[in-house]
C-alpha atoms as a PDB file:
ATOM      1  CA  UNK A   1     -57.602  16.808   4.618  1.00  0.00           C
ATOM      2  CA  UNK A   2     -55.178  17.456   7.511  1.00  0.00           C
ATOM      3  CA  UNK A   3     -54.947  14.072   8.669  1.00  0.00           C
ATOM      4  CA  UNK A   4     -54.403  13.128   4.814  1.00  0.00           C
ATOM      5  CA  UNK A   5     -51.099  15.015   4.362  1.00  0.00           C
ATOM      6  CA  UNK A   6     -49.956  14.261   7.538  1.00  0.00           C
ATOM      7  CA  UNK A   7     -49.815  10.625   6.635  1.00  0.00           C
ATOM      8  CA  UNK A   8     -48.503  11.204   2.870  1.00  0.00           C
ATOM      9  CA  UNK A   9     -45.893  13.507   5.014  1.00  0.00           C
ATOM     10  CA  UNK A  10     -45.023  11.084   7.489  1.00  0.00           C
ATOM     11  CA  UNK A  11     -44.504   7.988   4.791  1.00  0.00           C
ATOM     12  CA  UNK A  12     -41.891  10.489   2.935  1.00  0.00           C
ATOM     13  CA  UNK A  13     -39.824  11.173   5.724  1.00  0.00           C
ATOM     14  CA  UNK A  14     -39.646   7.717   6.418  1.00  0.00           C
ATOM     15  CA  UNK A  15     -38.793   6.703   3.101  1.00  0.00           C
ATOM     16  CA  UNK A  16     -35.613   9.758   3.166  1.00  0.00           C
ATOM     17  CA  UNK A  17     -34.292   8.509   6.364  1.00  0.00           C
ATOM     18  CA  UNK A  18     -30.850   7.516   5.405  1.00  0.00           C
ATOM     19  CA  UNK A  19     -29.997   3.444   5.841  1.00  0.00           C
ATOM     20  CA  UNK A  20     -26.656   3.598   7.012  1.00  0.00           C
ATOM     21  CA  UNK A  21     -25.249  -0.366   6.779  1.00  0.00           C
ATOM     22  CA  UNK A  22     -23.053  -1.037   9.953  1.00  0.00           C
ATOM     23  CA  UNK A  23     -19.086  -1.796   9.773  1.00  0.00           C
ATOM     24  CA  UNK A  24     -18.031  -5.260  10.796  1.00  0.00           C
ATOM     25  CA  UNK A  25     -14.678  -5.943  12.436  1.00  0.00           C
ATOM     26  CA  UNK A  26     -14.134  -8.140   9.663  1.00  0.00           C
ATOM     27  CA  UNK A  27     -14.992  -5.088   7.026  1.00  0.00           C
ATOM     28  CA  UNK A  28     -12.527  -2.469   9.129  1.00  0.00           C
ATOM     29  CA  UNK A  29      -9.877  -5.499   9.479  1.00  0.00           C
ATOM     30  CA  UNK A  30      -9.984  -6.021   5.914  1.00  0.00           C
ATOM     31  CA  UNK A  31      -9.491  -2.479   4.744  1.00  0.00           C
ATOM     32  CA  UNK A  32      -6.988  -2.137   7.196  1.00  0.00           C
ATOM     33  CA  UNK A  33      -5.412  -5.028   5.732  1.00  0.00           C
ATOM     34  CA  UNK A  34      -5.454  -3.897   2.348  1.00  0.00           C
ATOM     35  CA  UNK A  35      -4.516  -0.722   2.849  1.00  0.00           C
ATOM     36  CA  UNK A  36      -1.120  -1.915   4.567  1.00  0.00           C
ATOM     37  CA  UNK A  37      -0.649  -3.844   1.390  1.00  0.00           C
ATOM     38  CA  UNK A  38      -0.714  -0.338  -0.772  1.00  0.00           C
ATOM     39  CA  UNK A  39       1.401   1.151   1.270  1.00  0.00           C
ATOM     40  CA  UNK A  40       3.838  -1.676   0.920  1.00  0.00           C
ATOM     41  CA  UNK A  41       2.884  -1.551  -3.052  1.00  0.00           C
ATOM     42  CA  UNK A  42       4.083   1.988  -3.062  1.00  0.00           C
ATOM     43  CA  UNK A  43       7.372   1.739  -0.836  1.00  0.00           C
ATOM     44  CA  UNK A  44       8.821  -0.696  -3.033  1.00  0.00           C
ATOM     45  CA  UNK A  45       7.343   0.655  -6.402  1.00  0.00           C
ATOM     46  CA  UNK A  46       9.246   4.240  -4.904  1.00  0.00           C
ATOM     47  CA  UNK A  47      12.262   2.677  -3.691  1.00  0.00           C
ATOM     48  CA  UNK A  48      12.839  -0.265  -5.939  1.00  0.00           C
ATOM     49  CA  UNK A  49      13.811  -3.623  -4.909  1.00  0.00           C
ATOM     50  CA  UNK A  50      17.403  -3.395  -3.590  1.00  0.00           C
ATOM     51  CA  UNK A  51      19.610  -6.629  -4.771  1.00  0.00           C
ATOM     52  CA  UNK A  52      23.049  -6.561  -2.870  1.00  0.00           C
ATOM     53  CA  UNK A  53      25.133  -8.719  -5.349  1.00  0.00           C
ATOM     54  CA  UNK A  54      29.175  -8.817  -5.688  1.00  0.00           C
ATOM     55  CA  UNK A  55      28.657 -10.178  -9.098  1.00  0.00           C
ATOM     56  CA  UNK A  56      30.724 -13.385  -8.275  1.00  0.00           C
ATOM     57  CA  UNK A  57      33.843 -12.075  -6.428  1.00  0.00           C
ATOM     58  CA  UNK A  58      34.166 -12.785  -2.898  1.00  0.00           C
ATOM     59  CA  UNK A  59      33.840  -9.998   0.217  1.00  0.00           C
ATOM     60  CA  UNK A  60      37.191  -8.111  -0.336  1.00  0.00           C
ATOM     61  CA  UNK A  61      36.144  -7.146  -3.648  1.00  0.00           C
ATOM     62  CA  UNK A  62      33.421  -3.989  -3.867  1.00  0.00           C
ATOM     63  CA  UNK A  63      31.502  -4.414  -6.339  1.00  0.00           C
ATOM     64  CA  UNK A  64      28.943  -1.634  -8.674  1.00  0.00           C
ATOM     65  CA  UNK A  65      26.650  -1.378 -11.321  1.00  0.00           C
ATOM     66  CA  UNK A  66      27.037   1.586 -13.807  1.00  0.00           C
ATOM     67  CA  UNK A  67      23.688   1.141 -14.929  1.00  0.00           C
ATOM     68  CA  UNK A  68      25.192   0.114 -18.068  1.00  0.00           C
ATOM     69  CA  UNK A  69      28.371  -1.830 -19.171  1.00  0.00           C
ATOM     70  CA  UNK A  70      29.689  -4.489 -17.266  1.00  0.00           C
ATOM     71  CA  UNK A  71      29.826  -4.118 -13.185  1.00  0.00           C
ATOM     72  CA  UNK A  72      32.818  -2.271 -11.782  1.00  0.00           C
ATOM     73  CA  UNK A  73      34.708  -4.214  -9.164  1.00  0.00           C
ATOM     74  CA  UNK A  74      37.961  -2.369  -7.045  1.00  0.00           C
ATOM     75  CA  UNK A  75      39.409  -4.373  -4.493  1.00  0.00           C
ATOM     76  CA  UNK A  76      39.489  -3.378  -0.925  1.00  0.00           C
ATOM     77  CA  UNK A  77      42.428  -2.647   0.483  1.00  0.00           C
ATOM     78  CA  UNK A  78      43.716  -5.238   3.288  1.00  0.00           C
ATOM     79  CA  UNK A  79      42.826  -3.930   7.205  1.00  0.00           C
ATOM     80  CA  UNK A  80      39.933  -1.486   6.155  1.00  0.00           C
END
């Protein structure tokens, strides 16, 4: 009877032993990978993609958007 359990015992442990699957280089390189790519995702979802435009005037005009309306251009004055 001893010998009986033992063996019913011994099968269950093994079966419970916990299969851990091994990480590839290729598994931490690609979740390293995409996990630079949603960090990326969320600095330009957060900070917006900045266009620098002067709205067709050349460089000694300056140039900004309202947000609404038409831009609002001032020109610079000469020597700054």
């Amino acid at each position: 009877m001893t010998a009986l359990l033992g063996r019913i015992w011994g099968r269950a442990m093994r079966a419970a032993r916990w299969h851990i699957p091994f990480v590839s280089r290729e598994d931490i390189l690609g979740s390293a990978t995409a996990a630079a790519l949603l960090v990326i995702a969320a600095v330009a979802a957060i900070y917006g993609f900045k266009t620098y435009s002067n709205f067709g005037f050349d460089r000694n005009w300056d140039c900004m958007d309202p947000g609404h309306g038409e831009p609002v251009c001032v020109k610079k004055i000469p020597g700054s």
